[in-house]
Protein backbone atom coordinates (compact mmCIF):
# COMPACT_ATOMS: atom_id res chain seq x y z
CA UNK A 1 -70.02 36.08 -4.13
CA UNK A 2 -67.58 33.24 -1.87
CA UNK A 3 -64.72 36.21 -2.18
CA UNK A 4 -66.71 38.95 -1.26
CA UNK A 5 -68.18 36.56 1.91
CA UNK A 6 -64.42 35.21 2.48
CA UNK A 7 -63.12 38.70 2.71
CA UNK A 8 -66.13 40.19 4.49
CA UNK A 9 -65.45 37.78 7.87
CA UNK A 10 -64.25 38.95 10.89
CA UNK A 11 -60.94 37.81 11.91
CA UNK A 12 -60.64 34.39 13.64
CA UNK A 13 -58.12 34.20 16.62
CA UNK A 14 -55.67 31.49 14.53
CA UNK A 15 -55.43 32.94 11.58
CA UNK A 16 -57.43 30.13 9.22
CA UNK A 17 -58.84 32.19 6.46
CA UNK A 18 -55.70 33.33 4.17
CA UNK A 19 -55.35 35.95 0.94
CA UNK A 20 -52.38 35.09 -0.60
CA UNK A 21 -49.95 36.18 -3.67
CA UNK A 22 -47.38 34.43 -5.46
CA UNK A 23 -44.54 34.55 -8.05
CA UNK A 24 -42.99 31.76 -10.26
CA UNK A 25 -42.00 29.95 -13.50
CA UNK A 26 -44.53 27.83 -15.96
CA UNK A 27 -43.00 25.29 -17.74
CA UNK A 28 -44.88 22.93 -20.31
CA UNK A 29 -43.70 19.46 -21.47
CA UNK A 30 -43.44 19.27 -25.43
CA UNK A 31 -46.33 17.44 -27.18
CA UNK A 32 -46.65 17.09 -30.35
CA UNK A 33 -49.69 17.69 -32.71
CA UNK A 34 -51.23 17.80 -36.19
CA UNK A 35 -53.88 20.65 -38.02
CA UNK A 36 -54.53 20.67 -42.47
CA UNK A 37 -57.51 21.21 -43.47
CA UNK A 38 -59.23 20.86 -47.42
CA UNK A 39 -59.83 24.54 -48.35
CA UNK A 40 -61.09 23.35 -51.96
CA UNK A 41 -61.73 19.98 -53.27
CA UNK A 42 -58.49 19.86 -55.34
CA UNK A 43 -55.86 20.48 -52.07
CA UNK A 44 -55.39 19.15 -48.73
CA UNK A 45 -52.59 19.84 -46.13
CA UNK A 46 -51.26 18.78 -43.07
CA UNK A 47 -48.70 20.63 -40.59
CA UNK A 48 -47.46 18.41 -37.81
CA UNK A 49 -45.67 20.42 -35.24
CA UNK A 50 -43.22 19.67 -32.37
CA UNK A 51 -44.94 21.66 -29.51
CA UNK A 52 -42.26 23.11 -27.47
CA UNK A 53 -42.85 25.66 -25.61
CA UNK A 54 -41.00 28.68 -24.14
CA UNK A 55 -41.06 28.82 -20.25
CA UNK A 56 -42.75 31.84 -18.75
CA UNK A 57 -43.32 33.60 -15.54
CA UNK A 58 -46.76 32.94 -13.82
CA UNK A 59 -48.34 35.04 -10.62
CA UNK A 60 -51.44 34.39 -9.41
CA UNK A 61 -53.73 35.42 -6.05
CA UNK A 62 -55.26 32.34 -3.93
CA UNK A 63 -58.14 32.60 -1.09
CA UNK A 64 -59.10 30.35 0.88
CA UNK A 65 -60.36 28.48 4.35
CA UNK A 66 -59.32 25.58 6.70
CA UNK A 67 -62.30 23.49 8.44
CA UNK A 68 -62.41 24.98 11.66
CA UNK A 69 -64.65 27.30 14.15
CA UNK A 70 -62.11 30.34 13.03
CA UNK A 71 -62.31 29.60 9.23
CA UNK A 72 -65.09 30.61 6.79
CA UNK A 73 -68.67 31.15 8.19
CA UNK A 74 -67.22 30.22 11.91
CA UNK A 75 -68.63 26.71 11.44
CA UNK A 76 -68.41 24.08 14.71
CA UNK A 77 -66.46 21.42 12.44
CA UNK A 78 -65.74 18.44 14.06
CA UNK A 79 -62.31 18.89 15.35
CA UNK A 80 -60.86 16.06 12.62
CA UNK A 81 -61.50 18.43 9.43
CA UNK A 82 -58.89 20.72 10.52
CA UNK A 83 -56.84 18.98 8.88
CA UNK A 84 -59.12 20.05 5.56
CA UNK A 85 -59.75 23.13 3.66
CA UNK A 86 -60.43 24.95 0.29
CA UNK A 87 -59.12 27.73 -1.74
CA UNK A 88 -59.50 29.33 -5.18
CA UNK A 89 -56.16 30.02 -7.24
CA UNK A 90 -56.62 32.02 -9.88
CA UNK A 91 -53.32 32.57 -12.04
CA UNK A 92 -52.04 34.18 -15.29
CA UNK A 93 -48.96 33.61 -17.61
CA UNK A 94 -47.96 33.12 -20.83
CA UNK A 95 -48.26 30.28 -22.99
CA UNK A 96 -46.02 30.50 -26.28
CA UNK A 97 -44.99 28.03 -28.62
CA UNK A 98 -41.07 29.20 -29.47
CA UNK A 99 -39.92 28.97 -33.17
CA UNK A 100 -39.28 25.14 -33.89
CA UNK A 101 -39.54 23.32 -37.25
CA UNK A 102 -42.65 21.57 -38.51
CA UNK A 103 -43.26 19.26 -41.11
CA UNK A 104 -45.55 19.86 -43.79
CA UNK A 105 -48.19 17.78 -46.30
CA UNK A 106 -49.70 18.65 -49.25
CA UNK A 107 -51.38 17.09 -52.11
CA UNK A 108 -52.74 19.23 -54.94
CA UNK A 109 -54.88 17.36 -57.77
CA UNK A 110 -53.39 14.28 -56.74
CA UNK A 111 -49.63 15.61 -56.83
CA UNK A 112 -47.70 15.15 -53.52
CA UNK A 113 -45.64 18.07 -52.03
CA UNK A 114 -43.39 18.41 -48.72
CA UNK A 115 -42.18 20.87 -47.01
CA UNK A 116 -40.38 21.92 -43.64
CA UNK A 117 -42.15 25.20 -42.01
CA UNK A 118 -40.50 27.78 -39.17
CA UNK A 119 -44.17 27.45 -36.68
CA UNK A 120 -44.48 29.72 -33.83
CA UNK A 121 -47.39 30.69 -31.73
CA UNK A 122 -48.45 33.56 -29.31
CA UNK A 123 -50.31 32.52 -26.56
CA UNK A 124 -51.57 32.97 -22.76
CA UNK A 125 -53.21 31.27 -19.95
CA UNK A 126 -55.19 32.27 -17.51
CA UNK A 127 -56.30 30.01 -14.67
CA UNK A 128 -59.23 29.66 -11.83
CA UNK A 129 -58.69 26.02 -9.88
CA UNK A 130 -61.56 25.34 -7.43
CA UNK A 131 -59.14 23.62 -4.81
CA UNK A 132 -59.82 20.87 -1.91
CA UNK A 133 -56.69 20.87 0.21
CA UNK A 134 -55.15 18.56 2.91
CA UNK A 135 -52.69 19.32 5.78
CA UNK A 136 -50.48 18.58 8.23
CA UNK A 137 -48.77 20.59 11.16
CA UNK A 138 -45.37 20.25 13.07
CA UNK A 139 -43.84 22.64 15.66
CA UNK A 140 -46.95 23.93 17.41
CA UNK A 141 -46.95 26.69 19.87
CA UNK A 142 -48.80 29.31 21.54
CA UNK A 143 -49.29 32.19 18.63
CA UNK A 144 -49.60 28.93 15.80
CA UNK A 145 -51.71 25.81 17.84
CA UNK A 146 -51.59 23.53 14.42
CA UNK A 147 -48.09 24.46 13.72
CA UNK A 148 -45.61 26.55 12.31
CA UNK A 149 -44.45 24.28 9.16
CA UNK A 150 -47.48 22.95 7.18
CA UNK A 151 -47.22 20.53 4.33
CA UNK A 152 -50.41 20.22 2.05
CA UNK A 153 -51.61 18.55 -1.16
CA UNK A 154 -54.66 20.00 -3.28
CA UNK A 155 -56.40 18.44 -5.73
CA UNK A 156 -59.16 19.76 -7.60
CA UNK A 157 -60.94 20.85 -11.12
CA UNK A 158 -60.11 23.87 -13.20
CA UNK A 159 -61.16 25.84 -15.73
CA UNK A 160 -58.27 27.08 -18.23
CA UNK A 161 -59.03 30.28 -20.52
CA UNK A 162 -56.39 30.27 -23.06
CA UNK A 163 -55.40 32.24 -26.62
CA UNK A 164 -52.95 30.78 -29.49
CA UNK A 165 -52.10 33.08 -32.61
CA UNK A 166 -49.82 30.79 -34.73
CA UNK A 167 -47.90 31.98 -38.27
CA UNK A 168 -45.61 29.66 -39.94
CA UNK A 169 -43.03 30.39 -42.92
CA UNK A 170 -41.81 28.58 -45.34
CA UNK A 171 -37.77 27.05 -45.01
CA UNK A 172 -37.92 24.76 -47.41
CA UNK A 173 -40.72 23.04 -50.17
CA UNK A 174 -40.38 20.27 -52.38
CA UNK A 175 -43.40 19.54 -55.03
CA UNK A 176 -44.76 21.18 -58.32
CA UNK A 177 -46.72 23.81 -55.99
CA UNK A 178 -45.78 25.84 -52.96
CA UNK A 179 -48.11 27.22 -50.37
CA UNK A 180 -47.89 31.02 -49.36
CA UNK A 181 -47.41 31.71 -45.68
CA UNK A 182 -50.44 31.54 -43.50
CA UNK A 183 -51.23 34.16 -41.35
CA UNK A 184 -54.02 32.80 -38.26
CA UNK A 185 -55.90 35.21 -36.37
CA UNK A 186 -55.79 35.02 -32.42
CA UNK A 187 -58.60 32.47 -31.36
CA UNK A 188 -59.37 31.37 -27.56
CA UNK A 189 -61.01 28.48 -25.48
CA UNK A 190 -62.09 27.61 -22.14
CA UNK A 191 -61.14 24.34 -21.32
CA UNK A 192 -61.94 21.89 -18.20
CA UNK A 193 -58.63 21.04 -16.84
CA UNK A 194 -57.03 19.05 -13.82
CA UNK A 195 -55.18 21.06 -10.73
CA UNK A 196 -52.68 19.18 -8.45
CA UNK A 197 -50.88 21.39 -6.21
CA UNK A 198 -48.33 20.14 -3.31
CA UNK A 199 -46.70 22.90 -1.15
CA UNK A 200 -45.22 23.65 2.32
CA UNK A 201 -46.12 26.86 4.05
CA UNK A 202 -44.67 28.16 7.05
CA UNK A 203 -45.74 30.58 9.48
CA UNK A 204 -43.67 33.19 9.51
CA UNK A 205 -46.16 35.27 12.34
CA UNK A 206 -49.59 34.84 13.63
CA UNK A 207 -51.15 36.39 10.63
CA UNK A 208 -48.17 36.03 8.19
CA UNK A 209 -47.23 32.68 6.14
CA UNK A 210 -44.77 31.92 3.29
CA UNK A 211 -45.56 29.19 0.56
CA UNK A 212 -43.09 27.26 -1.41
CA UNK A 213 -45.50 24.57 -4.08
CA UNK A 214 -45.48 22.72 -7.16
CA UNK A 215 -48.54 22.80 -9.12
CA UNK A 216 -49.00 20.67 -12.16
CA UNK A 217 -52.43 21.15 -14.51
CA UNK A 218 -53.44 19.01 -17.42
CA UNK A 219 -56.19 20.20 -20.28
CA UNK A 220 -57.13 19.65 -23.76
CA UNK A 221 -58.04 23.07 -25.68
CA UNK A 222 -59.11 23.36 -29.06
CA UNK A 223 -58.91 26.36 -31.39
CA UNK A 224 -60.77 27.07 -34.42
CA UNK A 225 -59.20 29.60 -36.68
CA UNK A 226 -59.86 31.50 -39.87
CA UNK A 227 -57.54 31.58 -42.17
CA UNK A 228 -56.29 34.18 -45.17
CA UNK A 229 -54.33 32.39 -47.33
CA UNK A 230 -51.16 34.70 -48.85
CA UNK A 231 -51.67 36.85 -52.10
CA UNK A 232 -49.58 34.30 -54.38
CA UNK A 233 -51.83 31.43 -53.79
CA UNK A 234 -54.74 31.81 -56.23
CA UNK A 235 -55.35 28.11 -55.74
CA UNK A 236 -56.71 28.60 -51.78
CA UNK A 237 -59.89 30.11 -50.76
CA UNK A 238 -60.18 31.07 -47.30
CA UNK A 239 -61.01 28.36 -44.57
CA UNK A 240 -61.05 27.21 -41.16
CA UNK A 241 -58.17 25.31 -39.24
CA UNK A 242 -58.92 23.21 -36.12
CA UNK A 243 -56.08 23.03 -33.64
CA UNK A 244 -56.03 20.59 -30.82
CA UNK A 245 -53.66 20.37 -28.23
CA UNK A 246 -52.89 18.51 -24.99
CA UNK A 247 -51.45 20.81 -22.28
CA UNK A 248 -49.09 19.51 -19.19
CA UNK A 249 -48.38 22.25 -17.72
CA UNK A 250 -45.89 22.70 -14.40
CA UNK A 251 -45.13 25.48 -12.67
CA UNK A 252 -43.26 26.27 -9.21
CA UNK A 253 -43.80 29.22 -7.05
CA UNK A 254 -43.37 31.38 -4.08
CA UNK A 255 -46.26 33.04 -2.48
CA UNK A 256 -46.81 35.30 1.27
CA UNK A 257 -49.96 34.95 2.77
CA UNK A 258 -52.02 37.40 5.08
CA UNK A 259 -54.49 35.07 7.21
CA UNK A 260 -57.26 36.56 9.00
């Protein structure tokens, strides 16, 4: 409904209602974390994994407003909350965990085994920030009144739809019993998450701006996954594994804008 009323305005004479796609790189910082689980009363395990994970290439669309008589609804803002606005970014990109070694648990009727595991994950991330946005102009002129060059900070909440499809193998065990491979089925989550974004844009013409920004979005997803254990393991009935991770995730990127 706010997109289809955003895009449904007339033009303003300054441009202050923007659509807007952009290109970059997602990077997250490594954290590690733990998942076992008791599929029968006579085992329990426990994988404890790195958490790197591989960088990926993001895109994403934003849309949004600046508080002032040209911006969304043609409001009469007081002339101070032009220096205010809001968007939505919504943005998509990968989110998998690259091959790394984990360490693994397990104790069988009371006999201890360890082992080290090859863990990977498949994953992706998709994105929709509700953002509240502060700016600045410098170089003014006729065709651009609040300026060419346009530093701006947004802050705002987020929700984060993600996916994770982990599969680990066996390098090498030590104990009286070894565990098969585990193969997970793909599980997702929508998480709440934190968006900080901090960017300069430039107008390029009237209706025509460039963004350079550095966004940076925290979140704590949680997977629950059902699990098949491998045909040698008599010993293991299926059962669920709860995953919990905490996500910083960073990502620059370029973006042109078409403001109406």
């Amino acid at each position: 409904m706010l997109i289809a009323a955003l895009l449904a305005l007339p033009v303003g004479a300054n441009g202050e209602m923007y659509v807007e796609a952009y290109l970059g790189g997602n990077f997250a910082a490594t954290e590690s974390f733990n998942f076992g689980a008791s599929p029968s009363g006579s085992l329990t395990y426990n994988v404890r994994v790195p958490g790197q994970f591989n960088p990926a290439v993001v895109g994403g669309l934003k849309i949004g407003t600046w508080f002032v008589k040209e911006g969304f609804l043609g409001f009469n803002y007081p002339a101070w909350m032009r220096f205010f606005g809001f968007y939505l970014d919504f943005s998509f990109h990968r989110l998998d965990l690259r091959h790394q070694r984990a360490g693994y648990r397990e104790n069988f009727l009371g006999l201890n085994s360890r082992g080290v595991l090859d863990f990977s994950s498949e994953g992706t991330a998709a994105t929709l920030a509700f953002m509240f946005a502060g700016r600045y102009g410098f170089f003014p002129d006729s065709e651009v009144p609040f300026g060419r060059l346009q530093p701006y900070l947004a802050v705002g909440p987020a929700l984060l739809f993600t996916t994770q499809q982990p599969q680990f193998k066996f390098v090498r065990f030590t104990g009286p019993f070894l565990t098969d491979n585990m193969d997970f089925d793909s599980e997702g989550n929508v998480a709440l998450a934190l968006a900080v974004e901090t960017g300069l844009r430039y107008m390029a013409l009237k209706n025509v701006s460039l963004d350079l920004s550095f966004k940076y979005r925290y979140a704590e997803p949680s997977y629950t996954f059902n699990l098949s254990a491998g045909g040698n393991n008599f010993f293991i009935a299926p059962h669920s594994v709860t995953l919990s991770q905490t996500l910083h995730l960073f990502s620059i990127q370029l973006g042109a804008a078409y403001h109406f």
